[in-house]
C-alpha atoms as a PDB file:
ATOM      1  CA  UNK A   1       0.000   0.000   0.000  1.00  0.00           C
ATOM      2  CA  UNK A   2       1.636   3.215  -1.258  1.00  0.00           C
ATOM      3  CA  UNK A   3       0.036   6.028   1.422  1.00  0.00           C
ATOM      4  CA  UNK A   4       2.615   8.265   1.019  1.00  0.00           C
ATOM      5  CA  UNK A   5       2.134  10.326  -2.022  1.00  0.00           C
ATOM      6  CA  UNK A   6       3.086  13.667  -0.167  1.00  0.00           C
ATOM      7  CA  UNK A   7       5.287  14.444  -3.043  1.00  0.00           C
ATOM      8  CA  UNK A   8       2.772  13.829  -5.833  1.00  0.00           C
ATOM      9  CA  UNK A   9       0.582  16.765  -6.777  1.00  0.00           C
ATOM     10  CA  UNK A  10      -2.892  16.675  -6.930  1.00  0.00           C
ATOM     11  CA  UNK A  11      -2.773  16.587 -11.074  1.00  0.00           C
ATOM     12  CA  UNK A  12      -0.858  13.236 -10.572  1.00  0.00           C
ATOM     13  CA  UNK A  13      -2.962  12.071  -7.437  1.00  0.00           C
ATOM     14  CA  UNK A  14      -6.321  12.809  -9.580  1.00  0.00           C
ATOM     15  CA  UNK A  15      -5.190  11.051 -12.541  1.00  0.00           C
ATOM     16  CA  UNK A  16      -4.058   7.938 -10.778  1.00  0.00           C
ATOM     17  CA  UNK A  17      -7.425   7.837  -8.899  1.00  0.00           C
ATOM     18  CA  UNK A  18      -9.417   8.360 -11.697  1.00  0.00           C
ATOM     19  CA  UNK A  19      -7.314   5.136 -12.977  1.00  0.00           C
ATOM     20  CA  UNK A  20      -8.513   3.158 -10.087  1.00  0.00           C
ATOM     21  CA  UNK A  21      -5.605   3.871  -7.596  1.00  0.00           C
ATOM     22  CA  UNK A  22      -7.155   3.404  -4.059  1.00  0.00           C
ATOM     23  CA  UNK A  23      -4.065   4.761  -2.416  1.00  0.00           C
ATOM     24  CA  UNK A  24      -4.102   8.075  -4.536  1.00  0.00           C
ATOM     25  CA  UNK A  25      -6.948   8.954  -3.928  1.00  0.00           C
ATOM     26  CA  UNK A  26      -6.558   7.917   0.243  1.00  0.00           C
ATOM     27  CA  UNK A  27      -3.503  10.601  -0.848  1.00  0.00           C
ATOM     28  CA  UNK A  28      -6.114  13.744  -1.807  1.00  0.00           C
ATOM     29  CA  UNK A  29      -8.464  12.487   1.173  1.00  0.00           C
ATOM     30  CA  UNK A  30      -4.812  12.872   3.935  1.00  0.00           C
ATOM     31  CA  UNK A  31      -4.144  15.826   1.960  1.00  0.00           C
ATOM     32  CA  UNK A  32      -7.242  17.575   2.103  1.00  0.00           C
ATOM     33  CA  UNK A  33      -9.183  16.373   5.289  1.00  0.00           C
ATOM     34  CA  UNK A  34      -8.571  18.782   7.682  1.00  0.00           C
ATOM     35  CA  UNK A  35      -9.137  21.766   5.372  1.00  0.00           C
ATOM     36  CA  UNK A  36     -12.740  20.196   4.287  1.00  0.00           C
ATOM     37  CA  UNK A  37     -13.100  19.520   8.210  1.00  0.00           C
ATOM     38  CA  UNK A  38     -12.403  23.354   8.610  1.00  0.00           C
ATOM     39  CA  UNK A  39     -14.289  24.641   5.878  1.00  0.00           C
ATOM     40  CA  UNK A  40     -17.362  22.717   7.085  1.00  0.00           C
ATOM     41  CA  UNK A  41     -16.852  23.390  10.619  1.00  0.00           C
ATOM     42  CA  UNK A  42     -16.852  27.455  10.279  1.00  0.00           C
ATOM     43  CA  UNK A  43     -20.424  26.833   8.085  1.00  0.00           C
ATOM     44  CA  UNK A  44     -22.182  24.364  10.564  1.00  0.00           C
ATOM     45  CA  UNK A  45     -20.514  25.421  13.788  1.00  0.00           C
ATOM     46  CA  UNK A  46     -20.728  21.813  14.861  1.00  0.00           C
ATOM     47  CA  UNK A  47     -18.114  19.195  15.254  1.00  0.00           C
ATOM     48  CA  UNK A  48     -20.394  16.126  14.693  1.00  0.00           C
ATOM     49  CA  UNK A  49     -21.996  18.108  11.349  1.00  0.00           C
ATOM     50  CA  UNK A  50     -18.593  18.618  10.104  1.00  0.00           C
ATOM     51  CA  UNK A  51     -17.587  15.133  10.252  1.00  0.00           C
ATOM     52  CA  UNK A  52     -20.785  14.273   8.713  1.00  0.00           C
ATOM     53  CA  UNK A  53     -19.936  16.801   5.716  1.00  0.00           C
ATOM     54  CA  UNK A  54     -16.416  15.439   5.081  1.00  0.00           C
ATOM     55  CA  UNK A  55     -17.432  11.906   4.259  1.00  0.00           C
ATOM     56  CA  UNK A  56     -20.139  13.425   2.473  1.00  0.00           C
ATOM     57  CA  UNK A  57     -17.926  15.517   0.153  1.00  0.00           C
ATOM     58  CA  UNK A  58     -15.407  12.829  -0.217  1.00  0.00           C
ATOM     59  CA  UNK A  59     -17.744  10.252  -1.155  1.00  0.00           C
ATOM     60  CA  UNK A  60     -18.565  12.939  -3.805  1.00  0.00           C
ATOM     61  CA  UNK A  61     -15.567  13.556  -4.858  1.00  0.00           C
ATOM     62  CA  UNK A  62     -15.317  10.041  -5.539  1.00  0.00           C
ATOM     63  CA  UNK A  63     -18.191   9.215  -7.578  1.00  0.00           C
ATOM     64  CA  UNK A  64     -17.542  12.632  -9.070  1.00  0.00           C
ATOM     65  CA  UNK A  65     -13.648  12.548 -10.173  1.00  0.00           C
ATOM     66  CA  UNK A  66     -14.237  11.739 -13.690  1.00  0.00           C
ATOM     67  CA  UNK A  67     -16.554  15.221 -13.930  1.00  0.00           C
ATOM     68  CA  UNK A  68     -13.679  17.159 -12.695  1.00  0.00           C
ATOM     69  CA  UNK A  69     -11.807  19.377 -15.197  1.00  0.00           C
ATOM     70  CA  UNK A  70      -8.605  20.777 -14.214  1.00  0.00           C
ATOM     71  CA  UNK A  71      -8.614  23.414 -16.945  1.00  0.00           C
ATOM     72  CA  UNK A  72     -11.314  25.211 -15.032  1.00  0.00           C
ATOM     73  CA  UNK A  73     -10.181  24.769 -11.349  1.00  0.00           C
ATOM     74  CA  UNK A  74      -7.813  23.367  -9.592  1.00  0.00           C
ATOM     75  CA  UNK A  75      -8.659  20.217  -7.426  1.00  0.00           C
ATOM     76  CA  UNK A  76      -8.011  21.900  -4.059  1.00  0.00           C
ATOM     77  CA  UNK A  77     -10.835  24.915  -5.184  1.00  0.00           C
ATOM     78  CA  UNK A  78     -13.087  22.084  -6.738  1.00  0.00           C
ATOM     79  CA  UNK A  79     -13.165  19.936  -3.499  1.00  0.00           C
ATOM     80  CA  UNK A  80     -13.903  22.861  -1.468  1.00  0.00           C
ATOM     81  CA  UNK A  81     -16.828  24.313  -3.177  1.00  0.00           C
ATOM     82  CA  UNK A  82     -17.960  20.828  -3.307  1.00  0.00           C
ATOM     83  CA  UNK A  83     -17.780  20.845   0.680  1.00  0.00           C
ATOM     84  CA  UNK A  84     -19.135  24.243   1.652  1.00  0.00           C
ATOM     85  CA  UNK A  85     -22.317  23.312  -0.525  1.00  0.00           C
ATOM     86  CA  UNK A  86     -22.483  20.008   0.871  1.00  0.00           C
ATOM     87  CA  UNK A  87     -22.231  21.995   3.878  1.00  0.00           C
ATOM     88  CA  UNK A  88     -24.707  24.719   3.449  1.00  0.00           C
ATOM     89  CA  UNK A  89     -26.922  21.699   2.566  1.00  0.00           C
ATOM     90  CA  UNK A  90     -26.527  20.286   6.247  1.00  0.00           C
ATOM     91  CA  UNK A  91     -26.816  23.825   7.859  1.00  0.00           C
ATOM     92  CA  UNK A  92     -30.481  23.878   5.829  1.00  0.00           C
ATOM     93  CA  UNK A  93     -31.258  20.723   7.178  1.00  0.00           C
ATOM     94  CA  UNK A  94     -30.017  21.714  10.565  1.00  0.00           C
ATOM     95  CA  UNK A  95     -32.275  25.276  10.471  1.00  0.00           C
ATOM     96  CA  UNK A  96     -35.333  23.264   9.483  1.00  0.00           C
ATOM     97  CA  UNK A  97     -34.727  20.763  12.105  1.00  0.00           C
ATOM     98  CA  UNK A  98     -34.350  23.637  14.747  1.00  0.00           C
ATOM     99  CA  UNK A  99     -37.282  25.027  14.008  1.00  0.00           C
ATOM    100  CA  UNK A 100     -39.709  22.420  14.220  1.00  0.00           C
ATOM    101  CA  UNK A 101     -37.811  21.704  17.442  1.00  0.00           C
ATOM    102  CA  UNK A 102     -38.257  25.220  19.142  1.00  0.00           C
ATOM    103  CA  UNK A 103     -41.618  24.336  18.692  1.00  0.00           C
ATOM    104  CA  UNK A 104     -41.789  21.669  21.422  1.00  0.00           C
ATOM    105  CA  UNK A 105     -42.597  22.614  24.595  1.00  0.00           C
ATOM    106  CA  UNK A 106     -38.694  21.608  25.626  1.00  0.00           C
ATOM    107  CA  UNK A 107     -37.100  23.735  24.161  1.00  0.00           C
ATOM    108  CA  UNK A 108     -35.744  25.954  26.416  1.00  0.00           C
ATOM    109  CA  UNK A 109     -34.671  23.520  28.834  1.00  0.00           C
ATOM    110  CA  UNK A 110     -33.005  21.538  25.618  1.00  0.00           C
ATOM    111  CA  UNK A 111     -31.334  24.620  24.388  1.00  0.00           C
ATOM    112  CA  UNK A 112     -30.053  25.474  28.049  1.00  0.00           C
ATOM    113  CA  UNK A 113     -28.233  21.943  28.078  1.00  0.00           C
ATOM    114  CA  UNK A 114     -26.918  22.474  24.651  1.00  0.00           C
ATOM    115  CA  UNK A 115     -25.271  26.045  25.535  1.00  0.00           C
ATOM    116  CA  UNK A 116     -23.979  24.030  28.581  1.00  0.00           C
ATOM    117  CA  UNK A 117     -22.253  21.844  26.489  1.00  0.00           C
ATOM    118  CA  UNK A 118     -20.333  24.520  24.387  1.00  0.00           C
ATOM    119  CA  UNK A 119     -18.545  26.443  27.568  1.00  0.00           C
ATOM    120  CA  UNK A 120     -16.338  25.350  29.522  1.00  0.00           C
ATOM    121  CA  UNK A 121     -17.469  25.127  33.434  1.00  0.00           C
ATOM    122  CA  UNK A 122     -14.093  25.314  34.915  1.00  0.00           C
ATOM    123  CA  UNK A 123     -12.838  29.027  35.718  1.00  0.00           C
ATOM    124  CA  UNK A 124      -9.027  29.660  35.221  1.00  0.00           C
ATOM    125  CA  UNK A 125      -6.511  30.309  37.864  1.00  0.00           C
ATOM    126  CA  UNK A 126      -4.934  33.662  36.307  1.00  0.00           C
ATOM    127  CA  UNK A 127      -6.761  36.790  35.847  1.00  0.00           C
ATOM    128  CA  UNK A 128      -5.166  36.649  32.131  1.00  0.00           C
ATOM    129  CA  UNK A 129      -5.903  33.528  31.337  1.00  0.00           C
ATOM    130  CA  UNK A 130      -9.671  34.207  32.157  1.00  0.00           C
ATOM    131  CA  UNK A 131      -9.442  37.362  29.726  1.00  0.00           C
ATOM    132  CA  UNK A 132      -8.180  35.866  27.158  1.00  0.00           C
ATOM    133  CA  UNK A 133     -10.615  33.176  27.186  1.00  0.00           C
ATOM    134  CA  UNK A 134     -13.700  35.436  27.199  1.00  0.00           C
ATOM    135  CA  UNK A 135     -12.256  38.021  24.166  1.00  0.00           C
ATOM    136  CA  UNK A 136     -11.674  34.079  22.369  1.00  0.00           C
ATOM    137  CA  UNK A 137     -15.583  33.443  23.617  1.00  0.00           C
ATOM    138  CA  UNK A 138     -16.669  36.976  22.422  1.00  0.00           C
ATOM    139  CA  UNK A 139     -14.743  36.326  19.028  1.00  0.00           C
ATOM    140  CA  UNK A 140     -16.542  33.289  18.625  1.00  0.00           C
ATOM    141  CA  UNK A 141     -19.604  34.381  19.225  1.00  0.00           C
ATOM    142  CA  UNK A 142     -19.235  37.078  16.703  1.00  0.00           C
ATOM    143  CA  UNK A 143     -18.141  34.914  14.024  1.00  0.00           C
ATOM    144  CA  UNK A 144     -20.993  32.760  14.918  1.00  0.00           C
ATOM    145  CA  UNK A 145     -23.697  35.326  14.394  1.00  0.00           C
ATOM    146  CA  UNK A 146     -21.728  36.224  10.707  1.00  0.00           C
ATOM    147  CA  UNK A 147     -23.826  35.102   7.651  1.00  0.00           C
ATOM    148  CA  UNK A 148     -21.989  32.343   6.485  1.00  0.00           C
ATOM    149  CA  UNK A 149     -20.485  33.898   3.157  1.00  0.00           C
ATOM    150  CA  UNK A 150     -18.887  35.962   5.730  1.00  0.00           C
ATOM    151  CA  UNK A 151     -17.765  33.659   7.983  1.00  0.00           C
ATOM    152  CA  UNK A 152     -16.541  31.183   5.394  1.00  0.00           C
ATOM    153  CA  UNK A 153     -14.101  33.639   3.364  1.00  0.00           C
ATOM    154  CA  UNK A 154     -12.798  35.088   6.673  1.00  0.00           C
ATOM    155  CA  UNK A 155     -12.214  31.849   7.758  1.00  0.00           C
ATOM    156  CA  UNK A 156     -10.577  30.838   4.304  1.00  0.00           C
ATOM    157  CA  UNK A 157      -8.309  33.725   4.412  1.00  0.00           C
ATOM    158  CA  UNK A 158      -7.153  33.615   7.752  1.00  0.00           C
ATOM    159  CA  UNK A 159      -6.805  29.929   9.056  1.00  0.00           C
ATOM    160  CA  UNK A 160      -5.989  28.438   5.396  1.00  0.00           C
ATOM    161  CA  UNK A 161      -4.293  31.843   3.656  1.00  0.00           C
ATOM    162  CA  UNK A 162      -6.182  30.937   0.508  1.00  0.00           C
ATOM    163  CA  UNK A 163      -6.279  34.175  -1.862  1.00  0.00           C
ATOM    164  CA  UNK A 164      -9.062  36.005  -3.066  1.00  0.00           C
ATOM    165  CA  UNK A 165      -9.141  34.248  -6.300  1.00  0.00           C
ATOM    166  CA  UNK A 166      -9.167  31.218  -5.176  1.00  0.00           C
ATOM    167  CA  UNK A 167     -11.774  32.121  -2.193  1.00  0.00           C
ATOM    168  CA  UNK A 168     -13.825  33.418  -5.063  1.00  0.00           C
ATOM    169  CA  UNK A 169     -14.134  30.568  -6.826  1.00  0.00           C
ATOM    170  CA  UNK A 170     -14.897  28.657  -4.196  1.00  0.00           C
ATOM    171  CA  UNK A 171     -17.551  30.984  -3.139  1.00  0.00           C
ATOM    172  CA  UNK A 172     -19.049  31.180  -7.084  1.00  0.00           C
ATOM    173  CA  UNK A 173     -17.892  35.308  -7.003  1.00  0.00           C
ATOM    174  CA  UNK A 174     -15.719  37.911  -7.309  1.00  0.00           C
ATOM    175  CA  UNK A 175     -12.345  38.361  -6.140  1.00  0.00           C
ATOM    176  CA  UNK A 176     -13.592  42.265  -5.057  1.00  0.00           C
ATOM    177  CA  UNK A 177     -16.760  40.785  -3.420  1.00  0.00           C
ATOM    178  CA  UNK A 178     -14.714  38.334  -1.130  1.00  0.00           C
ATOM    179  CA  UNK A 179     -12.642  41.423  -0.362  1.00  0.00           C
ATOM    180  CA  UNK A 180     -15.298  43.190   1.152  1.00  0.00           C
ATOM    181  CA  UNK A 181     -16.886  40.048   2.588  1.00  0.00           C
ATOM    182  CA  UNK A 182     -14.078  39.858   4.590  1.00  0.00           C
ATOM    183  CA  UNK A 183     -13.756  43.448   5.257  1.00  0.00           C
ATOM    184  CA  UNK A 184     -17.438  43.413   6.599  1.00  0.00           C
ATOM    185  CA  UNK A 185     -16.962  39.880   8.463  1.00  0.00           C
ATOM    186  CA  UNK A 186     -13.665  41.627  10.285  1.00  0.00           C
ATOM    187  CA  UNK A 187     -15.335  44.622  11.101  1.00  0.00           C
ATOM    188  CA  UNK A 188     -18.418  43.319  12.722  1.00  0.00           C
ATOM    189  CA  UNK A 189     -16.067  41.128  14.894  1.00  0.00           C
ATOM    190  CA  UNK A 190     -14.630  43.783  16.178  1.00  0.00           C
ATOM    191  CA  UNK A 191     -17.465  45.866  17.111  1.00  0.00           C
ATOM    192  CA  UNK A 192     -18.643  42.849  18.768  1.00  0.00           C
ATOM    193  CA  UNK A 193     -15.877  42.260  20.245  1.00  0.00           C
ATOM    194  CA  UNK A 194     -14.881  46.218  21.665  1.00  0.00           C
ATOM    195  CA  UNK A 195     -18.833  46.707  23.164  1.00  0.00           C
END
């Protein structure tokens, strides 16, 4: 079993999966993994939804990687416009399954637990520890409450350095529009953030 294909690039990986290579294509899914994890984490906001949306998009890519022309994108752009719609899909699903959930007479008491869940219950020794983990609980919060355009192309810019060409393709627009996405996504942050 050949699983490391570090050196290959994903031209060469593509081409050998396409040609039936299992380990190749194992190759684009250790390459990629943790960038489609990201990607669908900052649109869902949930670990477990994420996961979900990874095997989703690689099982797509899978059945998919004949359709895939490199003279129009590159693989890494392809895959991840392929995840954030696979994971917009989920955050629909997710929406629809909220609302007909708030509905219930549980609700509250459900979402209670759930924001339980998502912060931590122990409170830190240091005065500067503590500070630093609210302005990191503010800051997620904010990007939380970003539409997800937003949050997505900040999130592509600053975790994964992508530019704004290639954040543009993924997001099906312009490389000025993903400027001022991210312009807008920083700036509401930080007025969060400063109140």
């Amino acid at each position: 079993m050949m699983r490391d294909q570090g050196y290959l690039s994903d031209e060469i990986l593509v081409k050998e999966a396409r040609d039936g290579s299992e380990a190749h294509f194992n190759a684009l899914v250790d390459r990629y993994i943790g960038l489609v994890y990201r990607v669908a984490f900052s649109v869902t906001g949930s670990a477990h939804e994420a996961e979900d949306v990874v095997q989703e998009t690689f099982l797509r890519v899978f059945r998919n990687l004949d359709g895939f022309d490199p003279s129009k994108a590159a693989f890494k752009t392809w895959l991840l416009a392929i995840a954030r719609n696979q994971s917009i899909n989920v955050l629909a699903h997710l929406k629809r399954k909220a609302a007909r959930f708030l509905t219930r007479t549980q609700a509250a008491e459900d979402r209670d637990n759930a924001e339980e869940e998502n912060f931590p219950h122990e409170m830190p020794d240091a005065e500067t520890t503590l500070l630093s983990k609210e302005r990191t609980q503010l800051v997620q919060q904010a990007l939380a409450k970003l539409p997800e355009k937003q949050r997505t192309a900040l999130m592509l810019k600053a975790v994964e350095g992508l530019s704004y060409a290639e954040i543009a393709e993924i997001l099906h627009t312009s490389a000025s529009a993903v400027e001022s996405l991210i312009y807008r996504a920083r700036s509401k942050i930080l007025e969060e953030v400063e109140q």
